[in-house]
Protein backbone atom coordinates (compact mmCIF):
# COMPACT_ATOMS: atom_id res chain seq x y z
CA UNK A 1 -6.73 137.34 38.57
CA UNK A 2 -6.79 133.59 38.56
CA UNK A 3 -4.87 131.13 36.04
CA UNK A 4 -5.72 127.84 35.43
CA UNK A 5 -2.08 126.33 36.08
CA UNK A 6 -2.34 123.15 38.22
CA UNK A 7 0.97 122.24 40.97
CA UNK A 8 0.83 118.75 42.04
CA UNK A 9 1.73 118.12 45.18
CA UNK A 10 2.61 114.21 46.41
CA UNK A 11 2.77 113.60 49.83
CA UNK A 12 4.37 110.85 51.75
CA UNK A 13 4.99 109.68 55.19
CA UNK A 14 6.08 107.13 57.34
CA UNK A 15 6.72 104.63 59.40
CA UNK A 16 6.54 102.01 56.75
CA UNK A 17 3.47 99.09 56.60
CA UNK A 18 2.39 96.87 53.69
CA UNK A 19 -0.49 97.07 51.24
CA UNK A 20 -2.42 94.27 54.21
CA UNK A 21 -2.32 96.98 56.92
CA UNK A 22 -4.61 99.19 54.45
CA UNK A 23 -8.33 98.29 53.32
CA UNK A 24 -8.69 98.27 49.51
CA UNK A 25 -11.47 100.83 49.78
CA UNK A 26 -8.58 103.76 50.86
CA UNK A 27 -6.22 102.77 48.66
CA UNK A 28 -9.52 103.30 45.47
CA UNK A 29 -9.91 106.98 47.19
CA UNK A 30 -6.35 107.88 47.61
CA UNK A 31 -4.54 106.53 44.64
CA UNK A 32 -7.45 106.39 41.59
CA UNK A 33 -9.81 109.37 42.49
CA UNK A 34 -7.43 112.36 43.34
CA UNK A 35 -7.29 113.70 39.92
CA UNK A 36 -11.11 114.45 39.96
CA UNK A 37 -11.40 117.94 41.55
CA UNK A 38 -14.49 119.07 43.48
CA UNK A 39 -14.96 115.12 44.50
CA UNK A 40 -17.25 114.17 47.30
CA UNK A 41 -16.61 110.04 48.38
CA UNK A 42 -17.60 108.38 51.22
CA UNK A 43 -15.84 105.24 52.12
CA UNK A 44 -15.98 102.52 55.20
CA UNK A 45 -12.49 101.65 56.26
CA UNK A 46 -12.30 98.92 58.88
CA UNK A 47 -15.61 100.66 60.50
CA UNK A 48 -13.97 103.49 60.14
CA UNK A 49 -15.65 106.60 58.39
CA UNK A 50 -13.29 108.49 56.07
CA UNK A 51 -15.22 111.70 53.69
CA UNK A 52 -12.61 112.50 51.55
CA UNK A 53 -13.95 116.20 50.11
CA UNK A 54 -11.70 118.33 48.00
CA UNK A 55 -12.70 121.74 46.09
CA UNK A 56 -11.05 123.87 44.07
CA UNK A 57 -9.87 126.21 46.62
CA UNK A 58 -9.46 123.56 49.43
CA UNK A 59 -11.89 125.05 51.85
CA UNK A 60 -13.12 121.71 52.64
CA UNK A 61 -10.47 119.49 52.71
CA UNK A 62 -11.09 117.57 55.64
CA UNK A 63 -10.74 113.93 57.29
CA UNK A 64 -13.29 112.52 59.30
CA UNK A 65 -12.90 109.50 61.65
CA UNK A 66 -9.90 108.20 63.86
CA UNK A 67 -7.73 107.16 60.35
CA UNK A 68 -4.76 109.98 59.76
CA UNK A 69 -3.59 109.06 56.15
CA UNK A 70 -0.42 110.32 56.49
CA UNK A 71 0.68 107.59 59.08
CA UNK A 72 0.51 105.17 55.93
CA UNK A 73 3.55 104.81 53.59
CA UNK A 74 0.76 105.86 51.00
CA UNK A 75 1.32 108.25 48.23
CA UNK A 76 -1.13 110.76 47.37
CA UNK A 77 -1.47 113.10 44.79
CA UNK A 78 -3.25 116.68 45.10
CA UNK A 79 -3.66 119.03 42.17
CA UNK A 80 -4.86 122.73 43.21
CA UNK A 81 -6.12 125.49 40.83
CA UNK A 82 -5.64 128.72 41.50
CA UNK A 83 -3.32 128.10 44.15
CA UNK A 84 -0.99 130.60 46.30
CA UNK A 85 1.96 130.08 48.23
CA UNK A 86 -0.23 130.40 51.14
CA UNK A 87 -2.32 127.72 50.61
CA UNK A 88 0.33 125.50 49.82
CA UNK A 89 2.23 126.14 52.81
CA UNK A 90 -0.67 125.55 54.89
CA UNK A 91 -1.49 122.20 53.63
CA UNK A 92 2.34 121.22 53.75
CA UNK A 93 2.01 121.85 57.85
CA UNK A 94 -0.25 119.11 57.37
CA UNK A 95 1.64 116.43 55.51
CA UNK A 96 5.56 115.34 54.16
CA UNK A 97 6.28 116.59 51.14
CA UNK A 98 8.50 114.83 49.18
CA UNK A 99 7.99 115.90 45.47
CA UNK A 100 6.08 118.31 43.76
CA UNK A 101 5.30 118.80 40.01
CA UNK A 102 4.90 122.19 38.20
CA UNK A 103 2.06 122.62 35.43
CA UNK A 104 1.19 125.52 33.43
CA UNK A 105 2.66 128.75 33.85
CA UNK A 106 1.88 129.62 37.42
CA UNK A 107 4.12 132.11 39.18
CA UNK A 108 6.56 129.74 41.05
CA UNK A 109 7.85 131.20 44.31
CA UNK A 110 10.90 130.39 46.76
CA UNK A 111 8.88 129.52 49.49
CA UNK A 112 7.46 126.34 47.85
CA UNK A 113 11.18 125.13 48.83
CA UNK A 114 11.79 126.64 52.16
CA UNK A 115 12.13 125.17 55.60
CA UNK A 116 11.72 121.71 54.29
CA UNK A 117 14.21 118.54 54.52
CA UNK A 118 11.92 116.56 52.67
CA UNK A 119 11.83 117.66 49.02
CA UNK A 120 13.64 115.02 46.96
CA UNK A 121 11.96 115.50 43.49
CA UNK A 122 10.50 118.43 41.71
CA UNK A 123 9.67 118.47 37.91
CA UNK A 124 9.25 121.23 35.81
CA UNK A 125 8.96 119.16 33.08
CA UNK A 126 5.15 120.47 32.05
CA UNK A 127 5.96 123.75 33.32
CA UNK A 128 5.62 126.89 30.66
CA UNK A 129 6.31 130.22 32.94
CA UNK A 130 9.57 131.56 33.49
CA UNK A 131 12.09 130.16 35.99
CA UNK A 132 14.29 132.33 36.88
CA UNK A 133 16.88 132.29 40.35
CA UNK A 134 15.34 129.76 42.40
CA UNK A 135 16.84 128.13 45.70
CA UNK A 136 16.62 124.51 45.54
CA UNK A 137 16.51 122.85 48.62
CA UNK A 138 20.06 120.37 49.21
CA UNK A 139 17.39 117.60 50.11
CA UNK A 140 17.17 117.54 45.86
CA UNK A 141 17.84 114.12 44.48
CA UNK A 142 15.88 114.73 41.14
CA UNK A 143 15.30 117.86 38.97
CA UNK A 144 13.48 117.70 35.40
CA UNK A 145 13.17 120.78 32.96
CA UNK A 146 10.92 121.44 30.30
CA UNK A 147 11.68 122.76 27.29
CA UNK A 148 10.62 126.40 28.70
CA UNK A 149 13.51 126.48 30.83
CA UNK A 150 16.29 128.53 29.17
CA UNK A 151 18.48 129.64 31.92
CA UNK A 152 22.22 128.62 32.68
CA UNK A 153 22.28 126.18 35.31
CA UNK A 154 24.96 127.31 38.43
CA UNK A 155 24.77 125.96 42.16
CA UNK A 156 22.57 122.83 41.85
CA UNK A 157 22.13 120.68 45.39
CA UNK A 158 25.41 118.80 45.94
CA UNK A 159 23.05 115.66 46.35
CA UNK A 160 21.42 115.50 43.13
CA UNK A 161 21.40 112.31 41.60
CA UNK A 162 19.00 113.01 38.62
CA UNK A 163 19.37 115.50 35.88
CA UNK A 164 16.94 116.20 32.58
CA UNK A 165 17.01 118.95 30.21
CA UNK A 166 14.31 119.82 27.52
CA UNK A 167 14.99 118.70 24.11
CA UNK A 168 15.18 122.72 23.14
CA UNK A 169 17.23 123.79 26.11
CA UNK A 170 20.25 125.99 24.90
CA UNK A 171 22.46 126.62 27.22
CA UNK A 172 25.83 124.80 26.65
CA UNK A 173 27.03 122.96 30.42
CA UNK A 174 30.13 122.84 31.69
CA UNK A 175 32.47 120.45 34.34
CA UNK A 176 31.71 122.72 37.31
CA UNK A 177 28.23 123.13 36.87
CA UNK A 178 27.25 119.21 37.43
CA UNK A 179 27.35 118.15 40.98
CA UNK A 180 29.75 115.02 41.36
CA UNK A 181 26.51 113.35 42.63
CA UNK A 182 24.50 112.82 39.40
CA UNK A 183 23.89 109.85 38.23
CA UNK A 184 21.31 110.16 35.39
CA UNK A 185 21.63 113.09 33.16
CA UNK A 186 19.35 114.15 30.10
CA UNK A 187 21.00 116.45 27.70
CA UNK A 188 19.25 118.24 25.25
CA UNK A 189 19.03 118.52 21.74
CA UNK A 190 21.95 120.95 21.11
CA UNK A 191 24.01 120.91 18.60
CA UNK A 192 26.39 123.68 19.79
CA UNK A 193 27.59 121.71 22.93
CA UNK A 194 30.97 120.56 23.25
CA UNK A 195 31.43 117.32 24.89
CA UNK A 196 35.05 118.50 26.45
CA UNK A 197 36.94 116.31 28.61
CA UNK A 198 36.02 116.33 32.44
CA UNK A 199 32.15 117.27 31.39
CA UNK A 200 30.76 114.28 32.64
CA UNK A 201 30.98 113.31 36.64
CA UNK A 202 32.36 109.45 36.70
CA UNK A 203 29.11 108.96 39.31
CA UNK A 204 26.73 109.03 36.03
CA UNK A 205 25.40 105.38 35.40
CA UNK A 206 22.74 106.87 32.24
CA UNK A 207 23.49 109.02 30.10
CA UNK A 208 21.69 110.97 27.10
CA UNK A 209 24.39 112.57 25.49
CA UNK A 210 24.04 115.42 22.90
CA UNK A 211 26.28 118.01 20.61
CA UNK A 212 29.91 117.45 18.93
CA UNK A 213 32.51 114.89 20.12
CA UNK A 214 36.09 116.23 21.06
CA UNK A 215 39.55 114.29 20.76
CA UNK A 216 39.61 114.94 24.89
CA UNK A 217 35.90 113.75 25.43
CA UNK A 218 35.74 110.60 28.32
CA UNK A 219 32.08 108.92 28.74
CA UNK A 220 32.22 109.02 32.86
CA UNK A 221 33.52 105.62 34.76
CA UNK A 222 30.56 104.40 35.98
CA UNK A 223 28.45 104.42 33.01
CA UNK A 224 26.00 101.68 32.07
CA UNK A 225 23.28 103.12 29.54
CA UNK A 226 23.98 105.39 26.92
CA UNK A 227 21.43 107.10 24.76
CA UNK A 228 22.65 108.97 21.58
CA UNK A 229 20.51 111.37 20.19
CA UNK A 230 21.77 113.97 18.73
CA UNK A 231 25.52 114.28 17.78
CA UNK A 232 28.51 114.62 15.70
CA UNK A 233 31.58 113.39 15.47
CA UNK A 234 33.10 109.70 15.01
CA UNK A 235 33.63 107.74 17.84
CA UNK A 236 37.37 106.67 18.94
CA UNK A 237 38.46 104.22 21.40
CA UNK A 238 39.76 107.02 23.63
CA UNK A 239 36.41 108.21 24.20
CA UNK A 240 35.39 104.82 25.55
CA UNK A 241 38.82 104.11 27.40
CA UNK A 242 36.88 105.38 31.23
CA UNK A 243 33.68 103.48 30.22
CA UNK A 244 34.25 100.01 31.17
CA UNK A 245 30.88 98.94 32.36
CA UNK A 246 29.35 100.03 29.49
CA UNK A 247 26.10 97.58 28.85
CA UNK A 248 23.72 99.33 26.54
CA UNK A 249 24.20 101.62 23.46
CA UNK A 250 21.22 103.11 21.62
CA UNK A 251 21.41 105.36 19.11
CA UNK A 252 17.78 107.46 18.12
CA UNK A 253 18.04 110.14 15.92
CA UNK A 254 20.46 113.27 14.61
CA UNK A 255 23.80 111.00 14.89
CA UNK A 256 26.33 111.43 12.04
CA UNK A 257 29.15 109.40 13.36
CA UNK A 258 31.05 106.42 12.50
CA UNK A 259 32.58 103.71 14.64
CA UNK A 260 35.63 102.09 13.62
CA UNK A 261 37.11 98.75 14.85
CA UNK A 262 37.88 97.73 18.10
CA UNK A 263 36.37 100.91 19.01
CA UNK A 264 33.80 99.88 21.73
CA UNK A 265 34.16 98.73 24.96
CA UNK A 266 34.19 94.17 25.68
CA UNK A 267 31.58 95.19 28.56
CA UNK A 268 28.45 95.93 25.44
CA UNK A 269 26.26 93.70 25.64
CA UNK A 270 23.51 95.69 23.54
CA UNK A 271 23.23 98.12 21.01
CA UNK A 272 20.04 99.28 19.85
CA UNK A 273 20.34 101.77 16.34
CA UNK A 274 16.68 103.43 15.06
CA UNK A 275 19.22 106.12 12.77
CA UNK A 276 20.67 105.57 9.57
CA UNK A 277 23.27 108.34 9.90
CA UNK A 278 25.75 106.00 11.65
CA UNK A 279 28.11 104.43 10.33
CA UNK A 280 29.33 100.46 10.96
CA UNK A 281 32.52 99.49 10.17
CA UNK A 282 33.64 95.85 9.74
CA UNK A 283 34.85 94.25 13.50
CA UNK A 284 33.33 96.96 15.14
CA UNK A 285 31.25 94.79 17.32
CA UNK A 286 32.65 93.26 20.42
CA UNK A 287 32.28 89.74 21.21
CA UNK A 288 30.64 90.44 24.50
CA UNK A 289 27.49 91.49 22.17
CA UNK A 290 24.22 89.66 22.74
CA UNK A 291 21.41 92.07 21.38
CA UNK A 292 21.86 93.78 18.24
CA UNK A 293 18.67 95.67 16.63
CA UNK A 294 19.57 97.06 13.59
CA UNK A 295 16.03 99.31 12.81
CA UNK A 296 16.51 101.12 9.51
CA UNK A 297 16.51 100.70 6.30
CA UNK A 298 20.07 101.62 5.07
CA UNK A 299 22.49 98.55 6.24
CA UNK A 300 22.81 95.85 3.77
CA UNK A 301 26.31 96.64 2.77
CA UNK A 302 27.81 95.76 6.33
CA UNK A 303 24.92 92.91 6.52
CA UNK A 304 27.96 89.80 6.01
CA UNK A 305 29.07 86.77 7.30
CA UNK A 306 31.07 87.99 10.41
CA UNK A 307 29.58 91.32 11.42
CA UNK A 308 27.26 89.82 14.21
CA UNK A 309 29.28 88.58 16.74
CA UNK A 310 29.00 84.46 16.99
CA UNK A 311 27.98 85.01 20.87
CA UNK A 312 24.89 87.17 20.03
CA UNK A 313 21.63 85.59 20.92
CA UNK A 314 19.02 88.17 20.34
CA UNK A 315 18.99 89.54 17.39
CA UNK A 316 16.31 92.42 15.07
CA UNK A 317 16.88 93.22 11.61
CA UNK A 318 14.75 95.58 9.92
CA UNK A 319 16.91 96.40 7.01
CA UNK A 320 16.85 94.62 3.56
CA UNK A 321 18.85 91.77 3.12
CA UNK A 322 20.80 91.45 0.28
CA UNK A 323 23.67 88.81 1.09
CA UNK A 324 21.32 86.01 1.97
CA UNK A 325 23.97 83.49 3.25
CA UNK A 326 23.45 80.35 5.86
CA UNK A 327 26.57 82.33 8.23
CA UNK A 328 24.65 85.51 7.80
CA UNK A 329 22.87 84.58 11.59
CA UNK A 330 25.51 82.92 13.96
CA UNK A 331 24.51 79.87 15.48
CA UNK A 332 24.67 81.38 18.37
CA UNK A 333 21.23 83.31 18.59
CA UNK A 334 18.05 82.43 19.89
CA UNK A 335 15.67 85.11 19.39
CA UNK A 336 15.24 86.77 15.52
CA UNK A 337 13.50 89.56 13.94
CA UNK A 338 13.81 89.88 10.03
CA UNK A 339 11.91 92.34 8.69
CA UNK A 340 12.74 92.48 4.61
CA UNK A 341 14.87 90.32 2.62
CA UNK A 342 15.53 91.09 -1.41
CA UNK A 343 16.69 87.56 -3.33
CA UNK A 344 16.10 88.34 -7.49
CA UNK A 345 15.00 84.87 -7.91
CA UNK A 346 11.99 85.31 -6.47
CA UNK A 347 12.54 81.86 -4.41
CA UNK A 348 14.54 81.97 -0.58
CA UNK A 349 16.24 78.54 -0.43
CA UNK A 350 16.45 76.91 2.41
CA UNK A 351 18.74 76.41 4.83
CA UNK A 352 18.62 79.78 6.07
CA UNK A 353 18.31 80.78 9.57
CA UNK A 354 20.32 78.56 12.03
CA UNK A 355 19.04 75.88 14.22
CA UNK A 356 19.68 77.66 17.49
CA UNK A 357 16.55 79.89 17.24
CA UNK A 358 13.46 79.15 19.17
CA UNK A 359 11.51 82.64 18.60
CA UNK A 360 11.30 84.12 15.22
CA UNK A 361 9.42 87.21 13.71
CA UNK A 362 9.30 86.49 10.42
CA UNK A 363 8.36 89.61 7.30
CA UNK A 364 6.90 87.83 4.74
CA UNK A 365 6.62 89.90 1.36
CA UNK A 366 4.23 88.95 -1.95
CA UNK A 367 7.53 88.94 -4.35
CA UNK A 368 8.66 85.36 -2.82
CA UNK A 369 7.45 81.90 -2.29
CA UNK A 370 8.91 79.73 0.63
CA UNK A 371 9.35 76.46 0.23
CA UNK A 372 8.95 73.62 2.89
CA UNK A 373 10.65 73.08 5.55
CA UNK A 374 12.69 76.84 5.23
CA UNK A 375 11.82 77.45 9.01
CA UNK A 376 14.20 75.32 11.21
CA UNK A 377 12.27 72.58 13.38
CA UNK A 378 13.66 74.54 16.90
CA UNK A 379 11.30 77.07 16.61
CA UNK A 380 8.85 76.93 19.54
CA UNK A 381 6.93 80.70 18.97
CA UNK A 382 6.41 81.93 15.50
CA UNK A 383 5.12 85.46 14.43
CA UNK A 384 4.45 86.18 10.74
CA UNK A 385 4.30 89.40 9.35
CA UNK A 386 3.48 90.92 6.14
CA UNK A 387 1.62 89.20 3.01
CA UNK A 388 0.96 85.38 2.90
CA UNK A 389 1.56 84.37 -0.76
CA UNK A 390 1.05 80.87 -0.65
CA UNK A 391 -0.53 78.41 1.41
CA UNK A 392 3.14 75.48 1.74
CA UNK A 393 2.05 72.64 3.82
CA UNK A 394 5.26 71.63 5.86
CA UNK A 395 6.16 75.36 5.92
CA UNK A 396 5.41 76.10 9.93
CA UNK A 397 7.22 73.24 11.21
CA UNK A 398 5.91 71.17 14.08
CA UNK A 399 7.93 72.36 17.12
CA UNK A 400 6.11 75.93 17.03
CA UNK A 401 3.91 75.85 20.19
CA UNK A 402 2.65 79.85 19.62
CA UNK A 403 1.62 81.16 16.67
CA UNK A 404 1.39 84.60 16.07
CA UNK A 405 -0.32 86.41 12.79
CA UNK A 406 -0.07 89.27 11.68
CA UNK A 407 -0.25 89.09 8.12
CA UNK A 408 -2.81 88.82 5.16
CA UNK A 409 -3.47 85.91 3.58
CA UNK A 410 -3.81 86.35 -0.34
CA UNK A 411 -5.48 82.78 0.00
CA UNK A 412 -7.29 81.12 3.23
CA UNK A 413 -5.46 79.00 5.99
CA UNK A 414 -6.31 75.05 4.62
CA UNK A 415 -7.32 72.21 6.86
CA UNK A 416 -3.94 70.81 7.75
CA UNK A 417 -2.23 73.63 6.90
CA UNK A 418 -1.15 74.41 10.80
CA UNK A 419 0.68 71.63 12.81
CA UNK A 420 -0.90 70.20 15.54
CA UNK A 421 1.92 71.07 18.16
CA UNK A 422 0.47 74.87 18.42
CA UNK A 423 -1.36 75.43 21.54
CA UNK A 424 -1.63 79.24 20.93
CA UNK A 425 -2.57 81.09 17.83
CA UNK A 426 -2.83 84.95 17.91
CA UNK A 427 -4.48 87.05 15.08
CA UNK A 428 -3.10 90.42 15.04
CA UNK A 429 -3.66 91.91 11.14
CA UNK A 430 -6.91 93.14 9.54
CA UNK A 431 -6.65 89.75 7.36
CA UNK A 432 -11.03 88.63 6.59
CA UNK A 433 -10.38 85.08 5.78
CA UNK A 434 -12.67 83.11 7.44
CA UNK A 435 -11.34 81.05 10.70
CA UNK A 436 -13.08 77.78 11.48
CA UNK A 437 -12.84 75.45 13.72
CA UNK A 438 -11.59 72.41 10.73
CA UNK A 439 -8.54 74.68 10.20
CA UNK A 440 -7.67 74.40 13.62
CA UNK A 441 -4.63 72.18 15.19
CA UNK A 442 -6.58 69.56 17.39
CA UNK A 443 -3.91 70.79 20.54
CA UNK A 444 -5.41 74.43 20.43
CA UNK A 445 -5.65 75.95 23.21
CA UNK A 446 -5.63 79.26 23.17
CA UNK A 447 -7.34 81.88 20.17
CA UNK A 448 -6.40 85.89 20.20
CA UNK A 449 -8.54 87.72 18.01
CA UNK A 450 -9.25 91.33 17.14
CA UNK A 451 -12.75 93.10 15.70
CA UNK A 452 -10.99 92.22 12.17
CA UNK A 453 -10.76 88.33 12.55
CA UNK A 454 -14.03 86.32 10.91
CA UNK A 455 -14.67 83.54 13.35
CA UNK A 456 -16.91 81.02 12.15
CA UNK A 457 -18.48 79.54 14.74
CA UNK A 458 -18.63 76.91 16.49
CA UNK A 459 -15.59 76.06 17.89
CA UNK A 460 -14.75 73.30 20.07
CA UNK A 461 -15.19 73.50 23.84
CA UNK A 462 -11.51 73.20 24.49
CA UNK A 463 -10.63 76.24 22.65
CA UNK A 464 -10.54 78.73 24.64
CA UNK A 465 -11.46 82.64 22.28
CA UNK A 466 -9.92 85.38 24.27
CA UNK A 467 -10.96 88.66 22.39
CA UNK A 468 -8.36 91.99 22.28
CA UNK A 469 -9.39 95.10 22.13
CA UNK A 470 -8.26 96.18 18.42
CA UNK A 471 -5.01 96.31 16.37
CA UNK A 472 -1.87 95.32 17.87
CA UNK A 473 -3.11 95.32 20.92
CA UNK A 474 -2.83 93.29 23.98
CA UNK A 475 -5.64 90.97 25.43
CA UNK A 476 -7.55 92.52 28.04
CA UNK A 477 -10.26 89.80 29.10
CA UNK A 478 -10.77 86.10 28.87
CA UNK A 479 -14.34 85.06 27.82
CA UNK A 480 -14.74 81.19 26.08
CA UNK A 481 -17.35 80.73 23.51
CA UNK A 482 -18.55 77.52 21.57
């Protein structure tokens, strides 16, 4: 009986050379073309003939030619169907194995990790069968569970370093089970998990951390990264007291918690927050802050003069705005992302937004009109979102050298209209206003454009029309038309 399950095998080897010591025509065969099963290549390599043939089964894997692969620090993937331990172990007598990657259900033996000190890595992250007792080598640096894996985790290799769990994974972990090695672990989505103290090794730099805080819980020493996503509990200085490296907080989904002043550590320097659940108090944000992205819906209340820290310089709002107030935005940043901003009169009055910012993603809604001159003159790129409701001459001021937008225009662009300082202009919405070359700033450069955008042509010589490949996305080729 066969199964379709695929194991992906990497091999590596050494000594070590550089990209120069190998022709480009291996590195196409060994590092695009492996997935393709039952492929037949021929390629010259420094007049050297290398037939790179690979079935199903194997039973013509061969190389041809004075060039042994596996003297290159090359990686190369293999993946085998219908494989047996056999077959495996054969082809490993051949090579360095240093990872290997489980797909499928296929029935997963102990001898894929025997007599080998070079397995650092295996994932089991796409892996549906059972795993049951396995023996892990002590080589082990990295081991990553799918959500299929359901068993309590005892004896892991002393020098494992990295440690993921399926979101579903239900087993609750405990101090003695983590090797004092780790440091990267994934927790899973479980709610039943107690976060008592000693749980977390001091070694652990990242951290995804789910279940219900404790009074005695301690994120580790060492700590740099922590991802919330899926916990209870409000936070106390306490549980912050080890974690004085702290850098980046981000909080993504399932977190009903509340963090009171002077509760997180001076080392923050980010916090990124995509749930509404949590809860801000006033002076909970340390000084040392300099990215805040605040991307919900729910936080005007806390949104006054004095919750972002005056050192901040990178800051994303995607919450509505209610206090609209010149000390809203400390002086301090330099990078902005409003998203939506309520003011009843219908009218945003200017000034606004501090002179310190040079990039600025703007949401523009139909309900307001901005007058002239509401953008501060530092701005050097410029991305408009949203719905264009008037055409203000003066309103893009004349220090924005990039352009970006991605918005739709309840009236065309007018000659004029744009400064002549922008160099770059990129259209990113599904806006059919025409674009011609007499709306153009006479500096222009540069002009994105998706299968949306109505170019009427021609354009000048100078401008160089650099097409993407659709919505949002990036440009892929440069081509100039006239």
């Amino acid at each position: 009986m066969t199964s379709n399950a695929q194991l992906g095998i990497i091999h590596t080897s050494a000594p070590q050379t550089t990209k120069r010591d190998v022709d480009g025509a291996f590195w196409n065969v060994w590092r695009n073309n492996y997935i393709r099963l039952n492929l037949i290549g021929n390629y010259i390599l420094q007049n050297k003939l290398l037939v790179f043939r690979l079935t199903n089964l194997l039973k013509n894997y061969k190389y041809y030619g004075h060039l042994d692969p596996f003297k290159y620090n090359i990686t190369v993937k293999v993946y085998i169907q219908n494989e047996s331990v056999e077959q495996y172990l054969s082809l490993r007598s051949n090579a360095i194995v240093t990872a290997m990657s489980f797909y499928g259900s296929i029935p997963i033996d102990d001898r894929y990790f025997s007599e080998t000190d070079n397995l650092a890595h295996v994932y089991f992250d796409m892996y549906h069968g059972q795993l049951y007792s396995l023996t892990l080598p002590c080589s082990l640096e990295t081991l990553v569970f799918g959500d299929a894996f359901q068993q309590p985790v005892v004896a892991l290799p002393e020098n494992l370093r990295t440690l993921h769990f399926g979101d579903s994974y239900r087993c609750s972990l405990s101090a003695d089970s983590l090797p004092q090695s780790l440091t990267s672990l994934k927790m899973s989505q479980n709610e039943h998990q107690r976060l008592a103290g000693g749980l977390f090794p001091d070694s652990i730099r990242e951290l995804w951390v789910s279940g219900t805080l404790c009074p005695e819980t301690q994120f580790p020493a060492s700590l740099e990264t922590l991802y919330i996503h899926d916990l209870n509990g409000d936070f106390t200085k306490s549980h912050f007291s080890k974690a004085t490296q702290l850098k980046k907080l981000v909080f993504t989904s399932s977190c009903v918690s509340r963090i009171g002043e002077d509760t997180l550590p001076t080392s923050l320097t980010e916090i990124d927050c995509d749930e509404h659940l949590v809860s801000f108090s006033p002076g909970c944000l340390p000084d040392s802050l300099k990215v805040l992205k605040l991307n919900n819906k729910t936080y005007p209340e806390i949104l006054t003069p004095g919750f972002i820290p005056d050192f901040s310089e990178n800051v994303e709002i995607a919450c509505i705005l209610l206090n609209i107030s010149r000390y809203l935005i400390p002086d301090s940043v330099t990078i902005l992302h409003i998203d939506c901003i309520y003011e009843p009169s219908g009218c945003l009055i200017a000034p606004f937004l501090p002179s310190s910012i040079t990039k600025l993603t703007y949401h523009l809604t139909d309900d307001y009109t901005l007058p002239a001159n509401f953008f501060p003159d530092s701005i050097t790129d410029l991305c408009l979102v949203g719905y264009y409701k008037a055409s203000v001459k003066g309103l893009i001021p004349d220090s924005v050298e990039t352009l970006i937008i991605d918005c739709d225009f309840f009236s065309p662009i007018l000659p004029n209209q744009l400064p002549d300082s922008i160099q770059q202009i990129e259209f990113r919405s599904t806006d059919r206003n025409p674009i011609s070359q007499s709306i153009l700033p006479i500096n222009l450069k540069s002009l994105y454009y998706t299968p949306y955008t109505n170019l009427i042509y021609p354009f000048r010589n100078s401008i160089q029309l650099i097409p993407t490949s659709g919505y949002f996305a990036k440009p892929k080729t440069k081509h100039q038309l006239y």
